[in-house]
PDB file of N, CA and C in Angstrom:
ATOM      1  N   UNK A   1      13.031 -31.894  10.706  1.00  0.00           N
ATOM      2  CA  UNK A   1      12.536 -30.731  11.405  1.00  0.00           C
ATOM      3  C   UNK A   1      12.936 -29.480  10.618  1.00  0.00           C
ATOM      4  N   UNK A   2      12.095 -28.704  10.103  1.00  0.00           N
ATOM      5  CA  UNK A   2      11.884 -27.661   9.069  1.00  0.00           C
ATOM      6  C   UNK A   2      11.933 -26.318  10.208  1.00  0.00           C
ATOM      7  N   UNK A   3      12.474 -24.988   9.602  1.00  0.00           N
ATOM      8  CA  UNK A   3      12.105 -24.008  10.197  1.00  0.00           C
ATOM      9  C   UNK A   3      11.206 -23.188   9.318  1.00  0.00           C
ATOM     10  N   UNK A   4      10.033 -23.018  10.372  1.00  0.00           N
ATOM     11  CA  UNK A   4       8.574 -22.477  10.262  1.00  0.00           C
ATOM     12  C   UNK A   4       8.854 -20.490  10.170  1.00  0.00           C
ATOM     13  N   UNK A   5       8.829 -20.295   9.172  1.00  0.00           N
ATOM     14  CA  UNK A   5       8.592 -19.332   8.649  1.00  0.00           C
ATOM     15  C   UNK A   5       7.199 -18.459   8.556  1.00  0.00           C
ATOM     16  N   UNK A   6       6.882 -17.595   8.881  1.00  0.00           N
ATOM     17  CA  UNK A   6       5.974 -16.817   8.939  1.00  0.00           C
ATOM     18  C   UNK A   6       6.044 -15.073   7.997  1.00  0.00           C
ATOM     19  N   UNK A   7       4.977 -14.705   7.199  1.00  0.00           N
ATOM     20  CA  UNK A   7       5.486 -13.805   6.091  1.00  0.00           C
ATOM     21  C   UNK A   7       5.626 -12.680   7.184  1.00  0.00           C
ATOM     22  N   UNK A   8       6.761 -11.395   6.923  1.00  0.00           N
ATOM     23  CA  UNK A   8       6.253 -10.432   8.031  1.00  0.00           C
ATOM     24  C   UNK A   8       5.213  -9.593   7.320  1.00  0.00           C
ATOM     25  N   UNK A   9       4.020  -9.168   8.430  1.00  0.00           N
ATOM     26  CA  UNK A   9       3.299  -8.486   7.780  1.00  0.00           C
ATOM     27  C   UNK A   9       3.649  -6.910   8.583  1.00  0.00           C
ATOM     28  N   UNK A  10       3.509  -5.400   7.990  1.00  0.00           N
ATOM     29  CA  UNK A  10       3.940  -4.837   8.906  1.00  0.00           C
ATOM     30  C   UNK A  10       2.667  -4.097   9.739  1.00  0.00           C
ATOM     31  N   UNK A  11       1.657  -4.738   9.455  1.00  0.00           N
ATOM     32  CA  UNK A  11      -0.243  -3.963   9.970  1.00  0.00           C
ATOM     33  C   UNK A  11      -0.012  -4.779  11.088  1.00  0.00           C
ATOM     34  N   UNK A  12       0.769  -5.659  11.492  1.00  0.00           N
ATOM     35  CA  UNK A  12       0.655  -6.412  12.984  1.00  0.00           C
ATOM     36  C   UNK A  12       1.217  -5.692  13.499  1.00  0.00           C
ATOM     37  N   UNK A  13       2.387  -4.788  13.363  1.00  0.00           N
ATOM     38  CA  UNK A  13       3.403  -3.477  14.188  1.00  0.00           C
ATOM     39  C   UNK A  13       2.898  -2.067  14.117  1.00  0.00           C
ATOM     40  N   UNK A  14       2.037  -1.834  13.594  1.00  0.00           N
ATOM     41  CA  UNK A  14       1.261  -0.428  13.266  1.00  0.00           C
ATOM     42  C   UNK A  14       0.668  -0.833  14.768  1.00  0.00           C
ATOM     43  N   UNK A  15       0.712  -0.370  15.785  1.00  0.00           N
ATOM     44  CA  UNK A  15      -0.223  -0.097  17.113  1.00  0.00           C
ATOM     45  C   UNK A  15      -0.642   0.772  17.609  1.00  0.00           C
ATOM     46  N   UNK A  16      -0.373   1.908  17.147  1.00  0.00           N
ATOM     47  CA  UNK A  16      -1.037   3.279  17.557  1.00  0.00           C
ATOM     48  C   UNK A  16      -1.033   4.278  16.106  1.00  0.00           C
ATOM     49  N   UNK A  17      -2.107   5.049  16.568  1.00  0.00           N
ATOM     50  CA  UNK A  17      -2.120   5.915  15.245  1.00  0.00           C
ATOM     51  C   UNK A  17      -0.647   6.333  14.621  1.00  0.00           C
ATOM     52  N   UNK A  18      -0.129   7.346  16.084  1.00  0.00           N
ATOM     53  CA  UNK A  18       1.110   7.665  15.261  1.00  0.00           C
ATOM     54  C   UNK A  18       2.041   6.320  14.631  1.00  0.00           C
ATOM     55  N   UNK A  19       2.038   5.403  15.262  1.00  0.00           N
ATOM     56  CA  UNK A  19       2.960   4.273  14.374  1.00  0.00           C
ATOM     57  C   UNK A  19       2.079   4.470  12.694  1.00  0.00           C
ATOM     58  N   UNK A  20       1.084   4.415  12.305  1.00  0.00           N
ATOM     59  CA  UNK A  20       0.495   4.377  11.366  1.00  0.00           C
ATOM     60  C   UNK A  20       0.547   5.683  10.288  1.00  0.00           C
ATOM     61  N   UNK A  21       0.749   6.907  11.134  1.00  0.00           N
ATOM     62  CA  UNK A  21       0.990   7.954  10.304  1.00  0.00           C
ATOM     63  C   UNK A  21       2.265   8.228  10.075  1.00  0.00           C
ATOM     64  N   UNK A  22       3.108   7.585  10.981  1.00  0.00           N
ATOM     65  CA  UNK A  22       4.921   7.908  10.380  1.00  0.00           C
ATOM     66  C   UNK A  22       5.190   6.738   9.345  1.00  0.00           C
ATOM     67  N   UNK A  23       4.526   5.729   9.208  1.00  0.00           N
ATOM     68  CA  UNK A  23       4.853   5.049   8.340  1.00  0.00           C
ATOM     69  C   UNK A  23       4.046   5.380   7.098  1.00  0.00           C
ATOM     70  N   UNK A  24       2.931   6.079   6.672  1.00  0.00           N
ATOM     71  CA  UNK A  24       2.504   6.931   5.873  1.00  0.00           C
ATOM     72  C   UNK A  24       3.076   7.365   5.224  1.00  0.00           C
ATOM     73  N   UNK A  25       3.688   8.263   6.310  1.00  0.00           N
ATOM     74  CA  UNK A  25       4.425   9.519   5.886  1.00  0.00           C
ATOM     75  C   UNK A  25       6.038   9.239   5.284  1.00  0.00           C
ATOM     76  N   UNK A  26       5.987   8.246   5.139  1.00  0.00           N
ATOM     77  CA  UNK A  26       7.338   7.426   4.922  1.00  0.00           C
ATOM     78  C   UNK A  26       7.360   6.949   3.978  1.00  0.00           C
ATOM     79  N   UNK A  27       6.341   6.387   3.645  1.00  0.00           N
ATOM     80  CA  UNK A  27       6.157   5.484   2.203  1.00  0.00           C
ATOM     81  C   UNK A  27       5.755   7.016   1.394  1.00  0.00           C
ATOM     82  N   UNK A  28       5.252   7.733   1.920  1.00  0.00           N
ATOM     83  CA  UNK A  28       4.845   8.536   0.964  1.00  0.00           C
ATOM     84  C   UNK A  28       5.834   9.556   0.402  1.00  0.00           C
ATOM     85  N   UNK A  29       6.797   9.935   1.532  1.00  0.00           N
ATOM     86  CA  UNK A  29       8.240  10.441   1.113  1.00  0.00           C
ATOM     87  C   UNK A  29       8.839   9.583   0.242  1.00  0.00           C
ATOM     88  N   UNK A  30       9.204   8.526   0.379  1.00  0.00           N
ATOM     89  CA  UNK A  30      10.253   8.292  -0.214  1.00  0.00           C
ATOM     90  C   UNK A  30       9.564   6.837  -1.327  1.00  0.00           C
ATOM     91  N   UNK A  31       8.256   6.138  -1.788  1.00  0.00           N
ATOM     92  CA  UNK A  31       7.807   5.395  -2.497  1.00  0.00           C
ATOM     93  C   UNK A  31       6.938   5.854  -3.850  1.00  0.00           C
ATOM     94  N   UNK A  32       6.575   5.355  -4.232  1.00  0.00           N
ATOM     95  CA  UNK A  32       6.055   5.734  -5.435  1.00  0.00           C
ATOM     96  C   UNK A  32       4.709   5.748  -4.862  1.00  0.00           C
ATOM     97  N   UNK A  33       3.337   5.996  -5.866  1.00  0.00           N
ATOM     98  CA  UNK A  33       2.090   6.334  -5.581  1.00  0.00           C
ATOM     99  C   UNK A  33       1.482   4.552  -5.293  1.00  0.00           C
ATOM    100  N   UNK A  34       1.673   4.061  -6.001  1.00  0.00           N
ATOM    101  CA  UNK A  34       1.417   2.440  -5.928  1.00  0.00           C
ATOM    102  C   UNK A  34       1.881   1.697  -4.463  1.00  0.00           C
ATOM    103  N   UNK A  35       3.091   2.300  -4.447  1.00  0.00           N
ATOM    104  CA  UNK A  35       3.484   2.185  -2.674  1.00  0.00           C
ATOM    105  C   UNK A  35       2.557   2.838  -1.525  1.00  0.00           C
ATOM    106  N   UNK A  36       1.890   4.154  -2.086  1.00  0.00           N
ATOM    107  CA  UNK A  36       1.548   4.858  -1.033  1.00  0.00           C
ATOM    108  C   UNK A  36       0.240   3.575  -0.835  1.00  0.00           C
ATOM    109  N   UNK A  37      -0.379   3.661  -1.694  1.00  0.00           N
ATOM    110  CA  UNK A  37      -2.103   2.670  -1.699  1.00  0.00           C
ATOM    111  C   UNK A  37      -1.463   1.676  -1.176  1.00  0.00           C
ATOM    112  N   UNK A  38      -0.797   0.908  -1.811  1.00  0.00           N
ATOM    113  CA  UNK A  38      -0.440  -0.573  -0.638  1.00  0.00           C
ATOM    114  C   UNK A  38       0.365  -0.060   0.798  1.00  0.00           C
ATOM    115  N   UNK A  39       0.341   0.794   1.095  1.00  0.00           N
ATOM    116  CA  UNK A  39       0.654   1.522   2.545  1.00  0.00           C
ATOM    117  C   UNK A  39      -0.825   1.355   3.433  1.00  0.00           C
ATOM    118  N   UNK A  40      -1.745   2.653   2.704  1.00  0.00           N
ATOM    119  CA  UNK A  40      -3.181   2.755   3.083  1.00  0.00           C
ATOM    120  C   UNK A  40      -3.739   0.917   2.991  1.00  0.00           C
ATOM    121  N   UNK A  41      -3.522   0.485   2.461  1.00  0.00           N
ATOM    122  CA  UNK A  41      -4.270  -1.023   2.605  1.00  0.00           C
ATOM    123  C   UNK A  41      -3.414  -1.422   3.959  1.00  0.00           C
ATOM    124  N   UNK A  42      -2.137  -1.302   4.385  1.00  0.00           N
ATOM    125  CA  UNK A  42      -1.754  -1.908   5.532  1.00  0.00           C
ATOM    126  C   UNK A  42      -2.212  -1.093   6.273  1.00  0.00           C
ATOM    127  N   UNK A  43      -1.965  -0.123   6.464  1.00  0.00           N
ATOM    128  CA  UNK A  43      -2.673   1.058   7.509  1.00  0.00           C
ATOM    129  C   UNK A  43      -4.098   0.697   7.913  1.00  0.00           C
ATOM    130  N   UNK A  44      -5.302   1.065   6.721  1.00  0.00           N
ATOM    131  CA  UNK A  44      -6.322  -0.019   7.303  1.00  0.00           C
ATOM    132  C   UNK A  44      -6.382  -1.219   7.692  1.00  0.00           C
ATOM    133  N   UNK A  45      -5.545  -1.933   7.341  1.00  0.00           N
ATOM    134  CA  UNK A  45      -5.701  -3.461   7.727  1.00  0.00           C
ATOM    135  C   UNK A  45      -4.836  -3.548   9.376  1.00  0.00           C
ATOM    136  N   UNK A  46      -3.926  -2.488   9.867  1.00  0.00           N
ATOM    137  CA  UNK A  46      -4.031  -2.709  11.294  1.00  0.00           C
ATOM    138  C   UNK A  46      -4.734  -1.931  12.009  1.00  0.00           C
ATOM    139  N   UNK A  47      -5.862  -0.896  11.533  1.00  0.00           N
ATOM    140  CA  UNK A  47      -6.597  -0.259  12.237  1.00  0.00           C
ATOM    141  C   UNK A  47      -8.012  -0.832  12.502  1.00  0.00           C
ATOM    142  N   UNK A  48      -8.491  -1.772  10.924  1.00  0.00           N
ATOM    143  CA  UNK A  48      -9.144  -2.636  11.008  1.00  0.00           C
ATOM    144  C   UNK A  48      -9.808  -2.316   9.942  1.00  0.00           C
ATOM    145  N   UNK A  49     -10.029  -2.863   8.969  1.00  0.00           N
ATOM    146  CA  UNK A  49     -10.841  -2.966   7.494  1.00  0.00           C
ATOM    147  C   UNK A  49     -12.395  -2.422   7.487  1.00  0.00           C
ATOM    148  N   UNK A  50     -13.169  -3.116   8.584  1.00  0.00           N
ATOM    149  CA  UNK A  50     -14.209  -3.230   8.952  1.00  0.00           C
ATOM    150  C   UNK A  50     -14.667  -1.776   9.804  1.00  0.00           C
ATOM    151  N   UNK A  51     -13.813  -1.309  10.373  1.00  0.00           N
ATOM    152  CA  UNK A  51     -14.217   0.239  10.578  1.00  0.00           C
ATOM    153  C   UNK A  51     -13.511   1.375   9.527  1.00  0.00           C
ATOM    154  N   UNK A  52     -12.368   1.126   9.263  1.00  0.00           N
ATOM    155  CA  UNK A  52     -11.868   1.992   7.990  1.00  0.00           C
ATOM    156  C   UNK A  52     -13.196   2.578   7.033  1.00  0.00           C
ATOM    157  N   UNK A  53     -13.734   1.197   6.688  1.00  0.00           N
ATOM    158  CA  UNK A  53     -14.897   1.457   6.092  1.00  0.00           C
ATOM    159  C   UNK A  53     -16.097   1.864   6.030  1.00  0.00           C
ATOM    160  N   UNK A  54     -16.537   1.246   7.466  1.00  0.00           N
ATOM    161  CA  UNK A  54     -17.602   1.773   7.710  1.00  0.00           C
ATOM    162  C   UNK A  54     -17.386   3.808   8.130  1.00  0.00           C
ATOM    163  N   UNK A  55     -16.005   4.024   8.709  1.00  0.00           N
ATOM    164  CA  UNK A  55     -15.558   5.798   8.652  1.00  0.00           C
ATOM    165  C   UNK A  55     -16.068   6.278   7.375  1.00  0.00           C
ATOM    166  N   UNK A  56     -15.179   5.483   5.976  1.00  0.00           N
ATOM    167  CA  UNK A  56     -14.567   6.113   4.695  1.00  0.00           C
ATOM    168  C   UNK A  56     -16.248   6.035   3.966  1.00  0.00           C
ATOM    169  N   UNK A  57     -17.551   5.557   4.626  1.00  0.00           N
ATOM    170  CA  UNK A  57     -19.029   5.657   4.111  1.00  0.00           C
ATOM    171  C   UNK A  57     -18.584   4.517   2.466  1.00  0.00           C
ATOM    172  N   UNK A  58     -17.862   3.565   2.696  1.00  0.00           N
ATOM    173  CA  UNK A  58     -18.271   2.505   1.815  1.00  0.00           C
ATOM    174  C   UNK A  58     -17.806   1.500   1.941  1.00  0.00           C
ATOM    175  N   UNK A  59     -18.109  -0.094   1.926  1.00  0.00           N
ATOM    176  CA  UNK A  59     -18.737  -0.873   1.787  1.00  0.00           C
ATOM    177  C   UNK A  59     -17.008  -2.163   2.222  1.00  0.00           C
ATOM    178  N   UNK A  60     -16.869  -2.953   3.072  1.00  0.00           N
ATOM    179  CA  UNK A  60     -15.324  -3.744   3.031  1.00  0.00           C
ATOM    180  C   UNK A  60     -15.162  -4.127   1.729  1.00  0.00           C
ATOM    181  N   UNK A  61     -15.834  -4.473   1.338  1.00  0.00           N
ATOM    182  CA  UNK A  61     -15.354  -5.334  -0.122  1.00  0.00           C
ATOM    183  C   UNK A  61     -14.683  -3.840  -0.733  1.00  0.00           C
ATOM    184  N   UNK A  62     -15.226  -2.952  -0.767  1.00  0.00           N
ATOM    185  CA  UNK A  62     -15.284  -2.028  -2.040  1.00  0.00           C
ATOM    186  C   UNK A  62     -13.586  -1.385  -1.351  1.00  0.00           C
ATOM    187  N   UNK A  63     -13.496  -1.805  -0.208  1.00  0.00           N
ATOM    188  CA  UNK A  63     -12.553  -0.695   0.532  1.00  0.00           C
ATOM    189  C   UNK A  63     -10.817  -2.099  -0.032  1.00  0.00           C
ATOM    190  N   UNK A  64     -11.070  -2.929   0.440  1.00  0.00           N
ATOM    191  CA  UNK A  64     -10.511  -4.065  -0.820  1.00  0.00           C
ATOM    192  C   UNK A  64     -10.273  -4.159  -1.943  1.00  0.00           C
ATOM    193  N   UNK A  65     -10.994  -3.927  -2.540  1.00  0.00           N
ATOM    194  CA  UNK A  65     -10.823  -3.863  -3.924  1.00  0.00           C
ATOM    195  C   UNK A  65     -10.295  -2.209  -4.296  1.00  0.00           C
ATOM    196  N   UNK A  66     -10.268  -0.889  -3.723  1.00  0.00           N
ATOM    197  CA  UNK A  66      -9.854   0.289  -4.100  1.00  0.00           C
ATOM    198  C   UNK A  66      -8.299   0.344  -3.832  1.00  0.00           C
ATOM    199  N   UNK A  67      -7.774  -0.663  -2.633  1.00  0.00           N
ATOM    200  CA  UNK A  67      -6.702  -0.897  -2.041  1.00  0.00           C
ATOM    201  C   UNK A  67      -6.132  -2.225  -2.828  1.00  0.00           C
ATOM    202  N   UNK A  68      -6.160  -2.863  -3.549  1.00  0.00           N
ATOM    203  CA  UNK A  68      -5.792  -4.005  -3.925  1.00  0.00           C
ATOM    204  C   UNK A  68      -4.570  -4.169  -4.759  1.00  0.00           C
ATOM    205  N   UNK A  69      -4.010  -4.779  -5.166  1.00  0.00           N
ATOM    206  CA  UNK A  69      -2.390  -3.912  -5.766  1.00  0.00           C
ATOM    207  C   UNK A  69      -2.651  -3.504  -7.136  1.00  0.00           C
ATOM    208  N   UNK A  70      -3.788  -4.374  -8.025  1.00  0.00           N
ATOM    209  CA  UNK A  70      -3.840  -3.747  -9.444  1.00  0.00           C
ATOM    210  C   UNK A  70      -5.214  -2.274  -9.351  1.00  0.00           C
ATOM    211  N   UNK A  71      -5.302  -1.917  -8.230  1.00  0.00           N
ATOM    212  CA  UNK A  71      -6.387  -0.975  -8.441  1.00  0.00           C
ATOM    213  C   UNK A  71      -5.652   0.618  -8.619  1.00  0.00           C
ATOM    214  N   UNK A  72      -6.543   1.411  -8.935  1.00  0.00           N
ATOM    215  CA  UNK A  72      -5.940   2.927  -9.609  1.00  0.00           C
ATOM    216  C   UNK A  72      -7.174   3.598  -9.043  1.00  0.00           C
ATOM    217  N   UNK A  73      -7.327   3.667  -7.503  1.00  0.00           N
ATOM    218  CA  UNK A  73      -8.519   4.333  -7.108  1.00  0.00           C
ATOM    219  C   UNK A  73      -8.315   5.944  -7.011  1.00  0.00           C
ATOM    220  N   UNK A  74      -9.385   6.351  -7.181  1.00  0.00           N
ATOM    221  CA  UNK A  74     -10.145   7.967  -7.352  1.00  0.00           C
ATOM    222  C   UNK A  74      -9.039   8.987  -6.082  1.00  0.00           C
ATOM    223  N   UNK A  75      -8.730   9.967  -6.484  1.00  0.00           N
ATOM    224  CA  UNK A  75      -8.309  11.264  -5.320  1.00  0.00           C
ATOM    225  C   UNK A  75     -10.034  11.024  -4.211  1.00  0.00           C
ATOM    226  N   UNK A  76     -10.937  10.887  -4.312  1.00  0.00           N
ATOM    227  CA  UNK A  76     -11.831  11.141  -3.794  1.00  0.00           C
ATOM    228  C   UNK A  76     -11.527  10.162  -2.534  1.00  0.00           C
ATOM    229  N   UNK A  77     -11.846   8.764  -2.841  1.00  0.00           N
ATOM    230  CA  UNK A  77     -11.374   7.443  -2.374  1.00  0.00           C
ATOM    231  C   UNK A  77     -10.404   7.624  -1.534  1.00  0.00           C
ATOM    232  N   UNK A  78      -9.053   8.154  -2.008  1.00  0.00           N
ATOM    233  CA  UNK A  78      -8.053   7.805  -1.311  1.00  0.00           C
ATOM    234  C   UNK A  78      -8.229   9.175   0.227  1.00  0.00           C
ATOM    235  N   UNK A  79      -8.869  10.137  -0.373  1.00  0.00           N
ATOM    236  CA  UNK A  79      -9.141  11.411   0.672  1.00  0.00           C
ATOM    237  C   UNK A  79     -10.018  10.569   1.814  1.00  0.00           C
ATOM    238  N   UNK A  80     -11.002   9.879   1.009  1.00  0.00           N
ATOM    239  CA  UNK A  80     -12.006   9.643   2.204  1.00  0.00           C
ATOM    240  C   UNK A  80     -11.151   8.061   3.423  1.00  0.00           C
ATOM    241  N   UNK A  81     -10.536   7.625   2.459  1.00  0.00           N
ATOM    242  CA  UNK A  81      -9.518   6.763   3.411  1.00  0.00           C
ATOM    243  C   UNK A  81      -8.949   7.058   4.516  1.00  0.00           C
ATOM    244  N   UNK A  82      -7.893   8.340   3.878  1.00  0.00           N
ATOM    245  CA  UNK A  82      -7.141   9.140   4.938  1.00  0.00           C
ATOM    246  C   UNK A  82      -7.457   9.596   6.159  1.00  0.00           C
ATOM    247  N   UNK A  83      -9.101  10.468   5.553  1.00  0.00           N
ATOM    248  CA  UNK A  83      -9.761  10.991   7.079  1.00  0.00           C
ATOM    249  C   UNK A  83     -10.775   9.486   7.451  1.00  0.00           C
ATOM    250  N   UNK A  84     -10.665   8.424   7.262  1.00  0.00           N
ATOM    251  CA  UNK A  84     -11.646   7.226   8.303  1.00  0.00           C
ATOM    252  C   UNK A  84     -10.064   6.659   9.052  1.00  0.00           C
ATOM    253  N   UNK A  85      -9.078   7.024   8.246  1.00  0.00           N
ATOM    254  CA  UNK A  85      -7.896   6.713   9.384  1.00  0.00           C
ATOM    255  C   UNK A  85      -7.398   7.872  10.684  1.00  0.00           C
ATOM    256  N   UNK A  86      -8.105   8.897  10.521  1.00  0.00           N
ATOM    257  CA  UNK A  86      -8.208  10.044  11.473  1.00  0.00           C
ATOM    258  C   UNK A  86      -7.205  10.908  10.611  1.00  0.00           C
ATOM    259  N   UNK A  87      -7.014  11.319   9.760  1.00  0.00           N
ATOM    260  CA  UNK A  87      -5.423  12.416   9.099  1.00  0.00           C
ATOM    261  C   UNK A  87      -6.807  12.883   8.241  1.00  0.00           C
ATOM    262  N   UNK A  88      -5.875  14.495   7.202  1.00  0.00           N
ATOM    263  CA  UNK A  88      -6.171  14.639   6.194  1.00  0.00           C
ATOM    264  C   UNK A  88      -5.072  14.579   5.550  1.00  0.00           C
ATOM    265  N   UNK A  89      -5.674  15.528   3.864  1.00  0.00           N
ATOM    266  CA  UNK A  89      -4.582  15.761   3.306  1.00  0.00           C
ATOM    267  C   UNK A  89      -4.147  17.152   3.226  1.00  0.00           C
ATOM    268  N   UNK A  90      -2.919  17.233   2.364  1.00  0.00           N
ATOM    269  CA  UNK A  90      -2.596  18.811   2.637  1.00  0.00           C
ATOM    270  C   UNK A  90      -1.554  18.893   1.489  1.00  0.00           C
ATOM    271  N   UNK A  91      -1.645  20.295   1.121  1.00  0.00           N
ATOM    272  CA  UNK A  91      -0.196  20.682   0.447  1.00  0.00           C
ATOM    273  C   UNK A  91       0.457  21.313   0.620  1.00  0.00           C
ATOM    274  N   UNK A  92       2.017  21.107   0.963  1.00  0.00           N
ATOM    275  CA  UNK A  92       2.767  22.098   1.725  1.00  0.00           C
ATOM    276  C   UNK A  92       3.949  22.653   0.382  1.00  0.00           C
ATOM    277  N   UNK A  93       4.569  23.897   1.083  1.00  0.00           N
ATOM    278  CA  UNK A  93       5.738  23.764  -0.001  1.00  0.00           C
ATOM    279  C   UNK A  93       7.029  23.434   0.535  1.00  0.00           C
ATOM    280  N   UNK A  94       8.433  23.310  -0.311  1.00  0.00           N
ATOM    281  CA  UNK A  94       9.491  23.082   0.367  1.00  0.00           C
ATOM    282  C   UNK A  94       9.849  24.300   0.458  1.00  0.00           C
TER     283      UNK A  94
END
């Protein structure tokens, strides 16, 4: 008798927007840019892939593949992500 292990994923604990934008805003404080995109891929993936996309005006596959860990997608891309997850972007100073 083996113990059954399951990977944690953390898009199963994202349940409300704000859970989704403090963890954003978290990876994005304190991770690198490669962190932030594999953030936005969990972020869509607990808001749901399939509307992310159809918001962000392109295509699941394409929204997959811009999010994927070897991808280096466009400022454009990652803007139109942000607002199909309901946020924008912004620049503040310290």
């Amino acid at each position: 008798m083996g113990i059954n292990i399951r990977p944690f994923d953390v898009a199963e604990h994202l349940e409300t927007d704000n859970d989704i934008w403090e963890f954003l805003a978290e990876v994005l404080a304190t991770g690198t840019t490669s962190d932030f995109i594999h953030a936005l891929n969990t972020a869509a993936r607990a808001k749901g892939m399939t509307e992310v996309a159809k918001q962000a005006g392109v295509t699941r596959a394409s929204l997959y593949k811009s999010l994927s860990a070897d991808s280096n997608p466009r400022f454009e891309t990652i803007s139109k992500i942000v607002e199909a997850l309901g946020g924008h972007l912004s620049v503040v100073s310290q």
